[in-house]
C-alpha atoms as a PDB file:
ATOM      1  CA  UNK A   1      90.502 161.486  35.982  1.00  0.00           C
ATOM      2  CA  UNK A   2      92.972 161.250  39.328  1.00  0.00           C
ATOM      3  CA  UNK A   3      92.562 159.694  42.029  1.00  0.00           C
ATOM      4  CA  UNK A   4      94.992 159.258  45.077  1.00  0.00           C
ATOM      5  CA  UNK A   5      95.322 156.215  46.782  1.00  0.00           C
ATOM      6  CA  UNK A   6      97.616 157.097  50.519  1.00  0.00           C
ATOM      7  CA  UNK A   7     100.645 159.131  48.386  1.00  0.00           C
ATOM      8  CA  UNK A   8      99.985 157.153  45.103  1.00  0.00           C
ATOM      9  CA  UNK A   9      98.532 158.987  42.236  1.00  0.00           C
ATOM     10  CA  UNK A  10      96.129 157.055  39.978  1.00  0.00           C
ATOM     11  CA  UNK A  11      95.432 158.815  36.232  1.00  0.00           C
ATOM     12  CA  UNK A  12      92.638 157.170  33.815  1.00  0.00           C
ATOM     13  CA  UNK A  13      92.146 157.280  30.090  1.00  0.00           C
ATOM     14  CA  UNK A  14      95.443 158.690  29.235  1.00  0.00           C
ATOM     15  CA  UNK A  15      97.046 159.194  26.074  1.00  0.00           C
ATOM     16  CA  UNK A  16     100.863 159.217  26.336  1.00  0.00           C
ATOM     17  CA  UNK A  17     103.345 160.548  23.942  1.00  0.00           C
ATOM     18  CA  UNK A  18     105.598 158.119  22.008  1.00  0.00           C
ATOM     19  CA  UNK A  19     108.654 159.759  24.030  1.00  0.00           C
ATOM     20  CA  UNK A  20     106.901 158.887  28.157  1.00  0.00           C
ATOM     21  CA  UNK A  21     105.681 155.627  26.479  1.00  0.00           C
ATOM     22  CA  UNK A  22     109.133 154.689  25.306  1.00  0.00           C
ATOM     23  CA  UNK A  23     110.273 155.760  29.642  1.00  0.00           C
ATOM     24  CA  UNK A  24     107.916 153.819  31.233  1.00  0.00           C
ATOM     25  CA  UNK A  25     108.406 150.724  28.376  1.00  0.00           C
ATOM     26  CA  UNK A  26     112.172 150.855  29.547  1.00  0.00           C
ATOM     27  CA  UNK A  27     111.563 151.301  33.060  1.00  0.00           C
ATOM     28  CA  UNK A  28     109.535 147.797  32.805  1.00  0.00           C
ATOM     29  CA  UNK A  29     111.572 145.980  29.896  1.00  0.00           C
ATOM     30  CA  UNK A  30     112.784 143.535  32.142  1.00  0.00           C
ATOM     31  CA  UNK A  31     110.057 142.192  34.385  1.00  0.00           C
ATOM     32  CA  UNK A  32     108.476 140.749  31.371  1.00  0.00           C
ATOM     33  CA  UNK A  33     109.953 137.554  30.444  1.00  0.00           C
ATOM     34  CA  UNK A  34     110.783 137.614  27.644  1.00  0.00           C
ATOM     35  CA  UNK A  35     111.576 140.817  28.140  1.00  0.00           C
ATOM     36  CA  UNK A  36     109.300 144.088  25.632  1.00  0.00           C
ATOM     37  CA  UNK A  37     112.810 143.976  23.884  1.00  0.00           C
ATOM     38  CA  UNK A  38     113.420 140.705  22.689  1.00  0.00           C
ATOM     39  CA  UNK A  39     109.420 140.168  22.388  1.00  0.00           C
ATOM     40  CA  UNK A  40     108.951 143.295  20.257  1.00  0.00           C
ATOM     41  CA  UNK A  41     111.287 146.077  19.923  1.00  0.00           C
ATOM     42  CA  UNK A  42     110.622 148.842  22.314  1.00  0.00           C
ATOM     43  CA  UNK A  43     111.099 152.154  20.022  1.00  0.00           C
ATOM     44  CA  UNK A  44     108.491 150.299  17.732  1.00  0.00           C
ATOM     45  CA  UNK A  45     106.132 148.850  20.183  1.00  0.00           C
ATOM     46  CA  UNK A  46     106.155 152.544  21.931  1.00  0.00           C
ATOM     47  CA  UNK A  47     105.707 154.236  18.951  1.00  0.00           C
ATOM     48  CA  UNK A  48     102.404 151.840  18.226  1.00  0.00           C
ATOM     49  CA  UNK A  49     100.908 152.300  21.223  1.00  0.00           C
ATOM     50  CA  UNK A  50     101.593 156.060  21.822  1.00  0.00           C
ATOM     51  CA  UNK A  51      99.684 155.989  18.621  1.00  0.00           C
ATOM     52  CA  UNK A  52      96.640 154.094  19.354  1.00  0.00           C
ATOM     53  CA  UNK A  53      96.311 152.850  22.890  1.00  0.00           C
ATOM     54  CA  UNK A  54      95.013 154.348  26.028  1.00  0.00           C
ATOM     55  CA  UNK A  55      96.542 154.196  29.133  1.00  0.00           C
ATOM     56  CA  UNK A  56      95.830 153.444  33.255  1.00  0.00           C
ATOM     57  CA  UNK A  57      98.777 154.877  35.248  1.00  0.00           C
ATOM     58  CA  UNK A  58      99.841 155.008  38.801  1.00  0.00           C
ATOM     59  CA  UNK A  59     102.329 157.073  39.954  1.00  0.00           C
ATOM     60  CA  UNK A  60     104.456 157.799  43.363  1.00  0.00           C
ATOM     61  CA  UNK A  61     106.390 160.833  43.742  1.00  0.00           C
ATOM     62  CA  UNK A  62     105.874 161.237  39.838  1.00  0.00           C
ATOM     63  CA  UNK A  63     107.574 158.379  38.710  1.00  0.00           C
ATOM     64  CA  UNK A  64     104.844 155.371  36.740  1.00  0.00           C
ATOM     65  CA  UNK A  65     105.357 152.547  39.363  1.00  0.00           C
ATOM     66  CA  UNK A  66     102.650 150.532  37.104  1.00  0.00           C
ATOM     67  CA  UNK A  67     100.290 151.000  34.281  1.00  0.00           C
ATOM     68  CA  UNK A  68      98.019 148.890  31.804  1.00  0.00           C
ATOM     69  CA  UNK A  69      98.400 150.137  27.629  1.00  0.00           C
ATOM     70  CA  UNK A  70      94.959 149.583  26.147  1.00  0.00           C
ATOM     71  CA  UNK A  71      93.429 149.755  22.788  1.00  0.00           C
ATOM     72  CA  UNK A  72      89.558 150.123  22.679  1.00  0.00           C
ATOM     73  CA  UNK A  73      87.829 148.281  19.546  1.00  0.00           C
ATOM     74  CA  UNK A  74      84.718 149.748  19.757  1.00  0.00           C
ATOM     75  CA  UNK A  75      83.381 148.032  16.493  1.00  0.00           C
ATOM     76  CA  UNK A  76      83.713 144.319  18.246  1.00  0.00           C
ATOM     77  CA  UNK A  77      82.589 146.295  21.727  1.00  0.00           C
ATOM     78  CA  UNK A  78      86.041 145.268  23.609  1.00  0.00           C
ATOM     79  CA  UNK A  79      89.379 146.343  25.436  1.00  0.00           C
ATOM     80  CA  UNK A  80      92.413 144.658  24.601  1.00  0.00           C
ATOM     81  CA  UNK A  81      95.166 145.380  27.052  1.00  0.00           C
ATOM     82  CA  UNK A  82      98.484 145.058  25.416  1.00  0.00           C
ATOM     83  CA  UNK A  83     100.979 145.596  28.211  1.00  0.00           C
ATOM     84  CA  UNK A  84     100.284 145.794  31.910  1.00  0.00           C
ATOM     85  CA  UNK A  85     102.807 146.096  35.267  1.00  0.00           C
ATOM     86  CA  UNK A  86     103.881 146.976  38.168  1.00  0.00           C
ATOM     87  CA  UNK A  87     106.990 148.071  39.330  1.00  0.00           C
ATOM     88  CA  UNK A  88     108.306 144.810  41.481  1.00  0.00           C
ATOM     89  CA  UNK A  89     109.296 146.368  44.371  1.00  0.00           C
ATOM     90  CA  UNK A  90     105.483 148.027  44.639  1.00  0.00           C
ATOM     91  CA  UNK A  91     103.746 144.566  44.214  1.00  0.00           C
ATOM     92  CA  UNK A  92     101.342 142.780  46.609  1.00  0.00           C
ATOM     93  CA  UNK A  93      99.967 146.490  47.528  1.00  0.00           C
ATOM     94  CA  UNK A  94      96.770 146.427  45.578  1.00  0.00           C
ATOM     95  CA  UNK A  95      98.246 148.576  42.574  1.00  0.00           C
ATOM     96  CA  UNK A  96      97.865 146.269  40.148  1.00  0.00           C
ATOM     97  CA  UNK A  97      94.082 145.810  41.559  1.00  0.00           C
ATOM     98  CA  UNK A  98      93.294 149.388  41.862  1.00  0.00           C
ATOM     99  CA  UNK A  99      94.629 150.251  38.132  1.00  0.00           C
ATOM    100  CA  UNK A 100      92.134 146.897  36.785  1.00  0.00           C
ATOM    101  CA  UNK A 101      89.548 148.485  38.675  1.00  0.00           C
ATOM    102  CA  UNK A 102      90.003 152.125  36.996  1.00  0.00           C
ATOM    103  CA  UNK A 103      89.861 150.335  33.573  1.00  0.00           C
ATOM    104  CA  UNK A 104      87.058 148.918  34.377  1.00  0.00           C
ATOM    105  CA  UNK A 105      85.238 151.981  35.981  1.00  0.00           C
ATOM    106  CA  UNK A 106      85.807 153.817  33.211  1.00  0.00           C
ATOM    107  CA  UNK A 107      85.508 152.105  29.949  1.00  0.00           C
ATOM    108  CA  UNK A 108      83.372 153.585  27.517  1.00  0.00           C
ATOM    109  CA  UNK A 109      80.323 151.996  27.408  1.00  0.00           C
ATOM    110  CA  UNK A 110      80.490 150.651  24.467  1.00  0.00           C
ATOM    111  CA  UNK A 111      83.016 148.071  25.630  1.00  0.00           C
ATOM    112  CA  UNK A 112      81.693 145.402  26.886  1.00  0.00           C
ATOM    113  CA  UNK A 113      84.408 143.085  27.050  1.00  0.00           C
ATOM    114  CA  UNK A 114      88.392 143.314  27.929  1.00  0.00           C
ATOM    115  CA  UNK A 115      90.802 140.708  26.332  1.00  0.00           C
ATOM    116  CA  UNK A 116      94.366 139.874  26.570  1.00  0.00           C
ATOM    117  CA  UNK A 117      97.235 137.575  26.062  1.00  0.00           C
ATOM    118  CA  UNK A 118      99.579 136.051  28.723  1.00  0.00           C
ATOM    119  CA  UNK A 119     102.345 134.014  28.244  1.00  0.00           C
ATOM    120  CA  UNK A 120     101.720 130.286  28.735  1.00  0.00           C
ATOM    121  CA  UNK A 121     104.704 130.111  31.422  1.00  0.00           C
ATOM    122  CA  UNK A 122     103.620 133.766  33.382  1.00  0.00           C
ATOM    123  CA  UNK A 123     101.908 132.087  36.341  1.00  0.00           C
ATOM    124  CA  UNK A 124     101.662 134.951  38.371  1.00  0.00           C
ATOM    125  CA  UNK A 125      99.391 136.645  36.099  1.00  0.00           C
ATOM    126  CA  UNK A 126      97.494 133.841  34.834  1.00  0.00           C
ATOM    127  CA  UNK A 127      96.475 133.694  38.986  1.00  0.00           C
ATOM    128  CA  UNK A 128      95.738 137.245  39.350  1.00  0.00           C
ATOM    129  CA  UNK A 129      93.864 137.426  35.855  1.00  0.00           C
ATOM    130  CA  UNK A 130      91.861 134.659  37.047  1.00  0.00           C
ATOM    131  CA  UNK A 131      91.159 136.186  40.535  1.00  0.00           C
ATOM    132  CA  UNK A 132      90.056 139.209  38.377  1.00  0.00           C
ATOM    133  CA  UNK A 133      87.333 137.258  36.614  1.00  0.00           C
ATOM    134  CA  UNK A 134      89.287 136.783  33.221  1.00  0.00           C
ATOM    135  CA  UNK A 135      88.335 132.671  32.007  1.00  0.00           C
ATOM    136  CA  UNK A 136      90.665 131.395  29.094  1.00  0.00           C
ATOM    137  CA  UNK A 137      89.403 131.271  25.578  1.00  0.00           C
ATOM    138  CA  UNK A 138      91.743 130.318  23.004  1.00  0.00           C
ATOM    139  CA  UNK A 139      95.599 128.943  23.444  1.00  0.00           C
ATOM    140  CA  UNK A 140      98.023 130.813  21.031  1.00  0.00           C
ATOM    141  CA  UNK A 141     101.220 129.543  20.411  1.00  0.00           C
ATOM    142  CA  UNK A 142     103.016 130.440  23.394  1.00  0.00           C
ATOM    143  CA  UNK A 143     100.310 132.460  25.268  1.00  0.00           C
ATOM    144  CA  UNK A 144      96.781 131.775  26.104  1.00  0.00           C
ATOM    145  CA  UNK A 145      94.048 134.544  25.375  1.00  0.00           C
ATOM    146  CA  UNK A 146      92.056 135.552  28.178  1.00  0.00           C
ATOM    147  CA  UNK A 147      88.276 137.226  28.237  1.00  0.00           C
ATOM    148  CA  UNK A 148      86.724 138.940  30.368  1.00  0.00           C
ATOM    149  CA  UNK A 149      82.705 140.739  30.699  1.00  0.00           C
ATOM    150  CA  UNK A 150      82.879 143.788  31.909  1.00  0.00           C
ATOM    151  CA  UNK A 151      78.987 143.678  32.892  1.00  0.00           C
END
């Protein structure tokens, strides 16, 4: 599904190859702290989620200026979103927003929950997961794992 939002371009339910997945996991290495690198290996990490996870994308003038990797565990009935950004300089526009609200719009529905991990020291997102209705459920060693119903 595509959607445009002004001269964004908004593409749900993707499945990327391991090369695109390994681009865009570059392109955002370093706005996560500690960077996809040093927390995971990027050919690795890209070549697992290529694999297995689904993927919200935005794009402007073809270029992913933010996306959220997702696997779907339909046997426990939830999302678990691995990775999600924005490009920096397209933040505080709603992107980040709009791609949650695909996810949500079109999960299977099956799912009826969407979990993730943030690190412990990641305030930003902690605020916007919370502002997205995500409540904390269990602190990991450096991250807490968030929850959220989808209905």
């Amino acid at each position: 599904m595509a959607t445009c939002y002004g001269e964004l371009k908004f593409l749900s339910r993707q499945k990327y190859l391991y090369p695109e997945v390994l681009e865009v996991l570059q392109r955002f290495n370093n706005q996560f702290i500690p960077s996809l690198e040093e927390e995971c290996g990027l050919e690795n990490y890209a070549k697992k989620i290529s694999e297995k996870a689904l993927f919200e994308l935005c794009f402007d003038k073809g270029v992913v200026i933010g996306y959220i990797a997702y696997y779907e565990n339909y046997k426990d009935h939830y999302d678990f979103i691995t990775s999600f950004a924005v490009d920096s300089t397209y933040r505080k526009q709603g992107i980040a927003q709009s791609l949650f609200s695909n996810l949500l719009h079109n999960c299977n529905k099956e799912i009826t929950d969407i979990l993730l991990e943030v690190a412990k020291t990641n305030f930003a997102a902690i605020s916007f997961y919370t502002k997205m209705g995500f409540i904390h459920v269990e602190n990991r060693e450096k991250k807490y794992l968030l929850k959220r119903k989808i209905k």
